[in-house]
N, C-alpha and C. Protein backbone atom coordinates (compact mmCIF):
# COMPACT_ATOMS: atom_id res chain seq x y z
N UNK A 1 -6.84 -25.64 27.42
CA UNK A 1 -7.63 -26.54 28.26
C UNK A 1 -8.98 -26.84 27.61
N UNK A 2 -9.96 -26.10 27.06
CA UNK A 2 -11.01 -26.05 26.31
C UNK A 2 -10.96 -26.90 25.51
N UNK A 3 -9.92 -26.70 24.66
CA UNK A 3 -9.61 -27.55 23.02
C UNK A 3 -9.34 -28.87 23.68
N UNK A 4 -8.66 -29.33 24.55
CA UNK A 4 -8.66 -30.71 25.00
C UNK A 4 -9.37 -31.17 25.17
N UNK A 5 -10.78 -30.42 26.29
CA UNK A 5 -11.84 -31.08 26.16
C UNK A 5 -12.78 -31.13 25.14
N UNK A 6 -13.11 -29.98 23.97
CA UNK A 6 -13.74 -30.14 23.07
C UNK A 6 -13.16 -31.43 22.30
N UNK A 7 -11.45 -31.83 21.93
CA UNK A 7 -11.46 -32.99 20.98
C UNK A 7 -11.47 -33.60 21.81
N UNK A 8 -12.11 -34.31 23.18
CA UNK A 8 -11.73 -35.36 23.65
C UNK A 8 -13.64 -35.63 23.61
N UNK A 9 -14.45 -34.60 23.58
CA UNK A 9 -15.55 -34.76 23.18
C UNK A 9 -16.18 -35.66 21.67
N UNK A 10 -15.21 -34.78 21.08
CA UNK A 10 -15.13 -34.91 19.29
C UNK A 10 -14.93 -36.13 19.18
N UNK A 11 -13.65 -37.00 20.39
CA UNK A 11 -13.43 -38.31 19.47
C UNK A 11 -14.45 -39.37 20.39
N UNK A 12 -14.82 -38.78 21.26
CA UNK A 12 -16.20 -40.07 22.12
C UNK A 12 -17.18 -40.00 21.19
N UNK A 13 -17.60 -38.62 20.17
CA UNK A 13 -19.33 -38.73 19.22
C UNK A 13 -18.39 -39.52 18.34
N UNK A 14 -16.99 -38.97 17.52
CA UNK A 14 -16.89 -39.71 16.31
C UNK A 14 -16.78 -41.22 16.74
N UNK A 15 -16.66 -41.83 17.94
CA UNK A 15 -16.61 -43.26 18.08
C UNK A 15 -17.72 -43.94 18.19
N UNK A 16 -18.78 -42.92 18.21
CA UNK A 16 -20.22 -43.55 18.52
C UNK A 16 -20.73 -43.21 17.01
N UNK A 17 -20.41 -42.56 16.43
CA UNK A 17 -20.80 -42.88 14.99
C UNK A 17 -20.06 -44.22 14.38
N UNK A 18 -19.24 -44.02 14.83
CA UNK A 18 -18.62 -45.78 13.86
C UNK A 18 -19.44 -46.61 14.38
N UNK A 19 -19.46 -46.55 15.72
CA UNK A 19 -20.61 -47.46 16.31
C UNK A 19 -22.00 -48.03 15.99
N UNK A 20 -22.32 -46.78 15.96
CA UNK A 20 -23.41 -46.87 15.02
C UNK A 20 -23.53 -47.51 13.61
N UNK A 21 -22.54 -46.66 12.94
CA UNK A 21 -22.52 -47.64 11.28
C UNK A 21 -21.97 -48.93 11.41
N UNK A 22 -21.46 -49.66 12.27
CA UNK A 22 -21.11 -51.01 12.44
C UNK A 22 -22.66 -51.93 13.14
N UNK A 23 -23.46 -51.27 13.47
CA UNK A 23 -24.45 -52.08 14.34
C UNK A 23 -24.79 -51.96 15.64
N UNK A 24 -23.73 -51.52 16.04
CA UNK A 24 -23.75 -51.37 17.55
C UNK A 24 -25.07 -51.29 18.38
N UNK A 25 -24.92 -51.39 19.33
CA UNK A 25 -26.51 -51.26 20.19
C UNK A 25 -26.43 -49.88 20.71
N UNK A 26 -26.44 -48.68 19.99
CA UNK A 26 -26.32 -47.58 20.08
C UNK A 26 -27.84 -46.57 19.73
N UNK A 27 -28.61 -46.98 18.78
CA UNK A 27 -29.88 -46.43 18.43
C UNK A 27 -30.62 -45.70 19.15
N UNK A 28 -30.61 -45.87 20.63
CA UNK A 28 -31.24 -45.27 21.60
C UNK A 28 -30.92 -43.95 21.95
N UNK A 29 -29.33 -44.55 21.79
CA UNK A 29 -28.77 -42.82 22.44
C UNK A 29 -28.71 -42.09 21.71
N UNK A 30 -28.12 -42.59 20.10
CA UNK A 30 -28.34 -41.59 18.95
C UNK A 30 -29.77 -40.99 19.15
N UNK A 31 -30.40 -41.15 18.73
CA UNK A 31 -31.78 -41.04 18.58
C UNK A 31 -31.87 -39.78 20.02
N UNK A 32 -31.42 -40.04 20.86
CA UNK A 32 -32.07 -39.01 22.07
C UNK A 32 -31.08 -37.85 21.79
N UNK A 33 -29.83 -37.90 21.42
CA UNK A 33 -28.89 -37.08 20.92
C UNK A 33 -29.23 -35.80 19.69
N UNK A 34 -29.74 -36.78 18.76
CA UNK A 34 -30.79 -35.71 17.65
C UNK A 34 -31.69 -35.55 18.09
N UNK A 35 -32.86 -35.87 18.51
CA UNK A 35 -33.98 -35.83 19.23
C UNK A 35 -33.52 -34.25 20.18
N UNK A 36 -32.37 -34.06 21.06
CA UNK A 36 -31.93 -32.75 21.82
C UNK A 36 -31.80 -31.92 20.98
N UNK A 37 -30.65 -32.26 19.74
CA UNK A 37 -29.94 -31.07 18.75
C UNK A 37 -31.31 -30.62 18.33
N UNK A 38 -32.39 -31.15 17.79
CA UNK A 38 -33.49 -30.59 16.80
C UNK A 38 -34.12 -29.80 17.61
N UNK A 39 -34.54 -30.34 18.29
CA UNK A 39 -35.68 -29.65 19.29
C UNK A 39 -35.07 -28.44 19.74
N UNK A 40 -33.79 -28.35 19.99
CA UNK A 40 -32.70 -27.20 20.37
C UNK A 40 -32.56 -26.17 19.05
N UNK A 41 -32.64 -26.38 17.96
CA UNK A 41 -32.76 -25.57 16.34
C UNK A 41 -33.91 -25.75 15.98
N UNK A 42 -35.00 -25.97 17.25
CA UNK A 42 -36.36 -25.32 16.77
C UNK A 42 -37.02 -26.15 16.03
N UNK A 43 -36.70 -27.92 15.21
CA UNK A 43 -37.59 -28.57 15.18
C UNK A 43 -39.07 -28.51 15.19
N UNK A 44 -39.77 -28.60 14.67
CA UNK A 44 -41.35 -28.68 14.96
C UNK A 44 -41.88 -29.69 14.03
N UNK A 45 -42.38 -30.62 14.47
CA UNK A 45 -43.15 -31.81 13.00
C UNK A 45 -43.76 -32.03 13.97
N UNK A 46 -44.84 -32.51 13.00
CA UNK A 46 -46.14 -33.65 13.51
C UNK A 46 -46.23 -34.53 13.09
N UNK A 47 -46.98 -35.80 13.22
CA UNK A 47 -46.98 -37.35 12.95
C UNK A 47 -48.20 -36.89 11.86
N UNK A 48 -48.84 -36.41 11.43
CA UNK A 48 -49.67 -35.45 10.55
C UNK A 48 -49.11 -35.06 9.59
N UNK A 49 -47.77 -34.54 9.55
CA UNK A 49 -47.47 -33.49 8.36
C UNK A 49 -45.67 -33.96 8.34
N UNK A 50 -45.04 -34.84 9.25
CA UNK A 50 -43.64 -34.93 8.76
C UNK A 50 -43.23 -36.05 9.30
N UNK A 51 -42.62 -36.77 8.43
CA UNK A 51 -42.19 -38.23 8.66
C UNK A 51 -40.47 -38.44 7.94
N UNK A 52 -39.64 -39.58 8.81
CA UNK A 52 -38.44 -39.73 8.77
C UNK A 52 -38.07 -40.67 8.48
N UNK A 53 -37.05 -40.68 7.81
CA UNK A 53 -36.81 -41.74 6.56
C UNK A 53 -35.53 -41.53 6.42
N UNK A 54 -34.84 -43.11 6.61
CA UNK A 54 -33.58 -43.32 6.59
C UNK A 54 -33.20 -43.29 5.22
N UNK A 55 -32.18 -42.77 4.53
CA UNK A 55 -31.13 -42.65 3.79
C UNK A 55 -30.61 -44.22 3.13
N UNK A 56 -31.21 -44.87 2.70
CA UNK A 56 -30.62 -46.60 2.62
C UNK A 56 -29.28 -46.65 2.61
N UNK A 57 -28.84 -47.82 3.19
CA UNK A 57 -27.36 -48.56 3.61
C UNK A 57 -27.07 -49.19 1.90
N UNK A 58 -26.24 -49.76 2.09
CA UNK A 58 -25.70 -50.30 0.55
C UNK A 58 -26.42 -51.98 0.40
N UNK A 59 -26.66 -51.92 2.01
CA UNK A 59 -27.00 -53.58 2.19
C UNK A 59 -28.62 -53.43 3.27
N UNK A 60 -29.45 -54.81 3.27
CA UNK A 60 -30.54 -54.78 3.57
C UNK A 60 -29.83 -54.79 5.26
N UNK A 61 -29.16 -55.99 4.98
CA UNK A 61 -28.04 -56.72 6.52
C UNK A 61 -27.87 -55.03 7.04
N UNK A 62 -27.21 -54.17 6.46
CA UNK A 62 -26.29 -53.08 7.15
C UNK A 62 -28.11 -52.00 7.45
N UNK A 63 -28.42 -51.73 6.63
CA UNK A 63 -30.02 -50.96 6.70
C UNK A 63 -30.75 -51.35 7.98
N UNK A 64 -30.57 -52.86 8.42
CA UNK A 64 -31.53 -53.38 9.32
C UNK A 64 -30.56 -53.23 10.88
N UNK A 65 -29.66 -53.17 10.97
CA UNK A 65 -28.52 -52.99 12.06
C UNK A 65 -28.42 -51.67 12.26
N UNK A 66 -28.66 -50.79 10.87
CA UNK A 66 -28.33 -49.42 11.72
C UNK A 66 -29.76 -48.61 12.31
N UNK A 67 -30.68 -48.51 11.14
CA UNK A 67 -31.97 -47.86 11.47
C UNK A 67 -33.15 -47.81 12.09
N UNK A 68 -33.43 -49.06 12.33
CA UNK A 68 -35.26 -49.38 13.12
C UNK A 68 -35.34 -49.05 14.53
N UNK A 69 -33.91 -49.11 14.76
CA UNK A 69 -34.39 -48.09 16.65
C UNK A 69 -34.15 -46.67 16.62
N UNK A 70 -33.00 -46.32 15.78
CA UNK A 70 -33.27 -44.95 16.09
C UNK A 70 -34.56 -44.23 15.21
N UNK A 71 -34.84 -44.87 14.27
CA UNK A 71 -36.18 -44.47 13.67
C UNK A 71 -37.08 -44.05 14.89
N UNK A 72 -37.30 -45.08 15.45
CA UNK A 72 -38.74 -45.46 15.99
C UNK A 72 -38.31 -44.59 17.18
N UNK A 73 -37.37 -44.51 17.79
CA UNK A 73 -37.24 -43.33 19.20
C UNK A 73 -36.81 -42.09 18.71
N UNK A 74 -36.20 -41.68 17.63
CA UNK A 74 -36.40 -40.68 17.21
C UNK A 74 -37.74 -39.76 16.32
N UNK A 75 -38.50 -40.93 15.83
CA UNK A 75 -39.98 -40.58 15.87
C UNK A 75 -40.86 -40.14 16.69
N UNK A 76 -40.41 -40.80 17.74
CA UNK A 76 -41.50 -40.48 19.38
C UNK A 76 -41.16 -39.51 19.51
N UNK A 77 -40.04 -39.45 19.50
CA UNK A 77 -39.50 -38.13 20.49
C UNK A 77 -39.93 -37.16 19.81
N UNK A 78 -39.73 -36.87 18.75
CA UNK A 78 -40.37 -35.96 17.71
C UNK A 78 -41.83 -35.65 17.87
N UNK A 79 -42.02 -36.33 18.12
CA UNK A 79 -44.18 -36.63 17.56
C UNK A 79 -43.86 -36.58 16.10
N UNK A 80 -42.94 -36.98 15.17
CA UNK A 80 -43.69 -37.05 13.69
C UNK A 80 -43.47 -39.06 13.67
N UNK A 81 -44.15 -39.12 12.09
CA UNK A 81 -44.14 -40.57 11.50
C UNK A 81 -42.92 -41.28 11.55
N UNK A 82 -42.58 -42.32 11.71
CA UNK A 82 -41.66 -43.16 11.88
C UNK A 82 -41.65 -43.71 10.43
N UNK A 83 -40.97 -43.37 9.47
CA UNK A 83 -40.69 -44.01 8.04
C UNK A 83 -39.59 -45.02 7.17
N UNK A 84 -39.18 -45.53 8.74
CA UNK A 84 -37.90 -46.73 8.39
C UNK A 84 -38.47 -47.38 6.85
N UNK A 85 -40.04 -47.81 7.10
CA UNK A 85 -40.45 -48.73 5.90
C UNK A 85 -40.89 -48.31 4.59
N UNK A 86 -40.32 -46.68 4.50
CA UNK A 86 -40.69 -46.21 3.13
C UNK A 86 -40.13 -46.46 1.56
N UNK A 87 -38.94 -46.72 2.07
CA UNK A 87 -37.56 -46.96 0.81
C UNK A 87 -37.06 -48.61 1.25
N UNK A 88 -37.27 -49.23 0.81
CA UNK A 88 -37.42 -50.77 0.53
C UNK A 88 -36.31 -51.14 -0.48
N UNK A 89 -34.73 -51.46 0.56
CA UNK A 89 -33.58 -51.87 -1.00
C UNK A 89 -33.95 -53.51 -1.76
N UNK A 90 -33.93 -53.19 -2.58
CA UNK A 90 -34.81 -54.38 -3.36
C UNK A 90 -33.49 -55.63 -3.51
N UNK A 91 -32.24 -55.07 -4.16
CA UNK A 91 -31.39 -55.67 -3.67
C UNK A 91 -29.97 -55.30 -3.47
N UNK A 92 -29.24 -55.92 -2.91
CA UNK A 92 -27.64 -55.28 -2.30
C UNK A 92 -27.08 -54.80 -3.56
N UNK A 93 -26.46 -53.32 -3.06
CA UNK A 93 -25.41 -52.86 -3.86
C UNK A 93 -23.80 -52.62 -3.31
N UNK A 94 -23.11 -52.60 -4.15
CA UNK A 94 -21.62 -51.89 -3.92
C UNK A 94 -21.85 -50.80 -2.97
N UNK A 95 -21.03 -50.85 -2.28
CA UNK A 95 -20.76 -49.33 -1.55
C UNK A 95 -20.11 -48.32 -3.10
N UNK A 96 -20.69 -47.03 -2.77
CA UNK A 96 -20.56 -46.32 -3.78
C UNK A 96 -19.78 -44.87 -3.29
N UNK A 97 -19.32 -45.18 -1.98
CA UNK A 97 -18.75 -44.20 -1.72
C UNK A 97 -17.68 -43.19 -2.29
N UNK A 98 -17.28 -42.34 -2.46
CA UNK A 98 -16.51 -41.74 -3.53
C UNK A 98 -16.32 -41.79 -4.64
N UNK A 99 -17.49 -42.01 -5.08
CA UNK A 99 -17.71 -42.44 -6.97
C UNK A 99 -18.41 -40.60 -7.42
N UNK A 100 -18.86 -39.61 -6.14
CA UNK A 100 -19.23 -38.83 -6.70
C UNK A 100 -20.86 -38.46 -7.76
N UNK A 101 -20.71 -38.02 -8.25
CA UNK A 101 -21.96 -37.86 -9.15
C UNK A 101 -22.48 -39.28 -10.29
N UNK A 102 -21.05 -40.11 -10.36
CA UNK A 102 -21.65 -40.88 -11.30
C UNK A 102 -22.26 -42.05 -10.39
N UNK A 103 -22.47 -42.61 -8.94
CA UNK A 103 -23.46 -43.15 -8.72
C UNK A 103 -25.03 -42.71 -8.57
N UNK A 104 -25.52 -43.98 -8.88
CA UNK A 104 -27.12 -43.76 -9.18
C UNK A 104 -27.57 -44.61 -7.95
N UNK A 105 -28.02 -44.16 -6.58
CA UNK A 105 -28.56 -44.90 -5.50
C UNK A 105 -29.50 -45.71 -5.49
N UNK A 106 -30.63 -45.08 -6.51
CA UNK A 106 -31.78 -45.18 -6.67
C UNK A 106 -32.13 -46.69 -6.86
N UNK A 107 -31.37 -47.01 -7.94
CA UNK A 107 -31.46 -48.34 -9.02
C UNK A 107 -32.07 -49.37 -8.59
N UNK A 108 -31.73 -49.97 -7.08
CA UNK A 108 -32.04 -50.44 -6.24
C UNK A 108 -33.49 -50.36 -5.24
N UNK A 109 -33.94 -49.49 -5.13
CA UNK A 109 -34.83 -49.25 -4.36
C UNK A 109 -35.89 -49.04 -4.61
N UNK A 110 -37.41 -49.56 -3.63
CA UNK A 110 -38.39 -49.27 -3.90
C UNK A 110 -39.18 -47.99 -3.16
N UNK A 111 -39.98 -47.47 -3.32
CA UNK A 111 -40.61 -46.44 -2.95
C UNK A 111 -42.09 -46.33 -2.56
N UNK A 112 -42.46 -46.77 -1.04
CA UNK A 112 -43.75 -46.40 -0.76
C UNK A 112 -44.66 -44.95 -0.43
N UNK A 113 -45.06 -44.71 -1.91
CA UNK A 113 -45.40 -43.60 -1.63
C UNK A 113 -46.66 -42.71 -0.66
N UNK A 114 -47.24 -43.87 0.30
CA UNK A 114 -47.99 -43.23 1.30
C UNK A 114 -47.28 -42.56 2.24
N UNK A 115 -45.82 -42.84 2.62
CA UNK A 115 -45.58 -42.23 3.46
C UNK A 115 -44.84 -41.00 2.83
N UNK A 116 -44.48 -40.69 1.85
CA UNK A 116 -44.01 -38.94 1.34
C UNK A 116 -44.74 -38.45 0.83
N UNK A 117 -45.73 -38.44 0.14
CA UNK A 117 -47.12 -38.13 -0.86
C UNK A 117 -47.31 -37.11 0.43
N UNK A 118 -47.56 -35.42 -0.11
CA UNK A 118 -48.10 -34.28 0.80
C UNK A 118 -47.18 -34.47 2.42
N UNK A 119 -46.27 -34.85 2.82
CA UNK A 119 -45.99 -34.81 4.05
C UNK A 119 -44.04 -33.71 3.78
N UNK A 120 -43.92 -33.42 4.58
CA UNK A 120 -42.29 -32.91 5.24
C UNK A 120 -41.83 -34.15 4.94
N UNK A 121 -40.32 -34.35 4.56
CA UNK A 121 -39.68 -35.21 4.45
C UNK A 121 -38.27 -35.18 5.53
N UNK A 122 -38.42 -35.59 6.56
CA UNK A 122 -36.58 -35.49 7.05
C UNK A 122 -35.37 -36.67 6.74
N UNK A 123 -35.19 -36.72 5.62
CA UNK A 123 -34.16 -37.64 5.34
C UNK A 123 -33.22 -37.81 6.49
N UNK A 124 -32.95 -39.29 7.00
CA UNK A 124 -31.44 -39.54 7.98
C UNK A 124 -30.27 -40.71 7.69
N UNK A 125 -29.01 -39.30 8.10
CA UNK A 125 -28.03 -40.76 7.36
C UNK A 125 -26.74 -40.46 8.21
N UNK A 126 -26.69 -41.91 8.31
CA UNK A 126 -25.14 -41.79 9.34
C UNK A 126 -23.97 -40.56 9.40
N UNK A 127 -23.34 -40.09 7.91
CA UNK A 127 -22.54 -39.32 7.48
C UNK A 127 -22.49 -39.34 6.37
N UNK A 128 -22.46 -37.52 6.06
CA UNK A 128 -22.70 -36.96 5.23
C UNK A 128 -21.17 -36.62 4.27
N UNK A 129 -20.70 -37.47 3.20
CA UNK A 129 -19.51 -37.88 2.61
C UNK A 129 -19.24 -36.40 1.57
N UNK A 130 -20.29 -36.47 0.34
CA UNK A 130 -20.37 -35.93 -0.83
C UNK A 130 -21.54 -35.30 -1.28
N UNK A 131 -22.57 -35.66 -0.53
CA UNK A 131 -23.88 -35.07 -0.43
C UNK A 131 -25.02 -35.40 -1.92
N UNK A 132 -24.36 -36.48 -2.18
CA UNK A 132 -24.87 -36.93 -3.59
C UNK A 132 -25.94 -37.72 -3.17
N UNK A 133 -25.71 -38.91 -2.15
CA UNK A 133 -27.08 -39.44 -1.69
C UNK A 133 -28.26 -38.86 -1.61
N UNK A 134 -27.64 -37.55 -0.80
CA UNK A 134 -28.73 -36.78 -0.08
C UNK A 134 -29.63 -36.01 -1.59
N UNK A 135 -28.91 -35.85 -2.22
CA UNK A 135 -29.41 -34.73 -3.13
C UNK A 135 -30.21 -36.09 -4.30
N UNK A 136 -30.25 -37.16 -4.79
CA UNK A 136 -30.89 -37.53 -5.05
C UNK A 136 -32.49 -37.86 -4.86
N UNK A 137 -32.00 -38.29 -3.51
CA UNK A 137 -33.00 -38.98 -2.89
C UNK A 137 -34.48 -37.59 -2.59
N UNK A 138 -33.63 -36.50 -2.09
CA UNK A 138 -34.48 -35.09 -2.12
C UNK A 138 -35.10 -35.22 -3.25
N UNK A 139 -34.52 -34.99 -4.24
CA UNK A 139 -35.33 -35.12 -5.65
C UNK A 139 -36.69 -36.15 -6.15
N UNK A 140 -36.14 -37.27 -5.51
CA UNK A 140 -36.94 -38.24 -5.52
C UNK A 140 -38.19 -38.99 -5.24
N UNK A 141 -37.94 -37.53 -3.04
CA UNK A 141 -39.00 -37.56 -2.97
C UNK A 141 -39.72 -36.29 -3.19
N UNK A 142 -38.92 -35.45 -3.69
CA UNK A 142 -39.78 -34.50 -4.50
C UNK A 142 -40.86 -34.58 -5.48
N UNK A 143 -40.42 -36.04 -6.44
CA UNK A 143 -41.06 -36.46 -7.80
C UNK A 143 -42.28 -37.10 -7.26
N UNK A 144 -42.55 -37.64 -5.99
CA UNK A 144 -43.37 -38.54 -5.11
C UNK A 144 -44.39 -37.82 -4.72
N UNK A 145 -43.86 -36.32 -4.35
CA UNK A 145 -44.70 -35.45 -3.88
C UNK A 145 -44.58 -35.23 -2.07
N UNK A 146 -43.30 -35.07 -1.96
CA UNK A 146 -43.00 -34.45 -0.66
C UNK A 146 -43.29 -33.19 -0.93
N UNK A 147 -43.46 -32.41 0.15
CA UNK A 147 -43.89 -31.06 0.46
C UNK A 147 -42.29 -30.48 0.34
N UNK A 148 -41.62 -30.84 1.55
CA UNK A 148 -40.21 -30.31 1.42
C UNK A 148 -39.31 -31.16 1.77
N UNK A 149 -38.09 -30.98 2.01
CA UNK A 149 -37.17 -32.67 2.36
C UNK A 149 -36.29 -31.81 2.60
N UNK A 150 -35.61 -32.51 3.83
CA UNK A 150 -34.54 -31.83 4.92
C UNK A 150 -33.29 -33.39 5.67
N UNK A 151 -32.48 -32.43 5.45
CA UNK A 151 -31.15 -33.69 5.48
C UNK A 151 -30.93 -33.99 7.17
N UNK A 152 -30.49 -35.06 7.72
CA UNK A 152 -30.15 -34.81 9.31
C UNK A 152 -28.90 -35.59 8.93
N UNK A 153 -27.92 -35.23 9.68
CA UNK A 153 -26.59 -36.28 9.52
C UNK A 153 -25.92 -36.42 10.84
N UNK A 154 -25.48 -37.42 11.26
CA UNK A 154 -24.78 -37.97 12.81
C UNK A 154 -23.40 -37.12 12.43
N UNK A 155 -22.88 -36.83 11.03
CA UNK A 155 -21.46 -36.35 10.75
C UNK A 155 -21.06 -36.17 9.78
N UNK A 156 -19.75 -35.25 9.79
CA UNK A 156 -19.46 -35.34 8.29
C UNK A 156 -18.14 -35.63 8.10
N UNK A 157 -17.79 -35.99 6.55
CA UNK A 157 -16.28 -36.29 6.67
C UNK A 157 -15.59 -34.88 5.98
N UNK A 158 -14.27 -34.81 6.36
CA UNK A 158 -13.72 -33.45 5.90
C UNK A 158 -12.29 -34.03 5.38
């Protein structure tokens, strides 16, 4: 009886993640959803010392549909910086999904470094595939001068 309701749970979030990566008008609830989980694993940032920053889409079109609301309500809710406008895709790429280590995310993108320079970094990204995005981009804003950089993901694939 449990397991029925746990996957019947499982497949309402995994449908609101597609949701999400399609556009959906979903941002709100995501956003209050992590906004619970963090604060619940002890979360602590300030708009002072840690700011959040989406993970770029492959496309400006797909970047602008998925991120600027849950940014901005998952910022509040937080009390840290709202950093939708830090990583700037300069222009559209291939989806690079399952290419593994030999894609380079970066190539594409620009980098404003007022908002990672000395601050927490919480990287956010729809789902977490191969973990190659994530581990670049850490690096990246490591080279920028983040303090530390921390992954959030709506999911993962298995």
């Amino acid at each position: 009886r449990d397991r029925s309701v746990s996957r019947g749970l499982g497949d309402v979030y995994k449908r609101q993640i597609f949701r999400f990566k399609e556009g959906g008008h979903c941002g709100e609830l995501v956003a209050r959803i992590l906004a619970l989980c963090l604060k619940h694993a002890g979360f602590n940032g300030t708009k002072e010392d840690t700011v959040l920053i989406p993970i770029p889409a492959s496309t400006r079109e797909r970047q602008r549909k998925r991120f600027p609301v849950v940014c901005y309500y998952l910022s509040e809710w937080l009390g840290i910086t709202d950093g939708f406008k830090a990583i700037w895709i300069e222009e559209d790429r291939e989806q690079l999904k399952g290419k593994g280590k030999d894609k380079d995310i970066l190539r594409n993108l620009q980098f404003t470094r007022r908002y990672i320079r000395g601050k927490n970094v919480v990287l956010l990204d729809d789902v977490l595939t191969t973990g190659e995005s994530f581990r670049q981009l850490q690096r990246k804003m490591k080279q920028l001068g983040a303090l530390s950089v921390i992954g959030v993901f709506l999911g993962k694939t298995v």
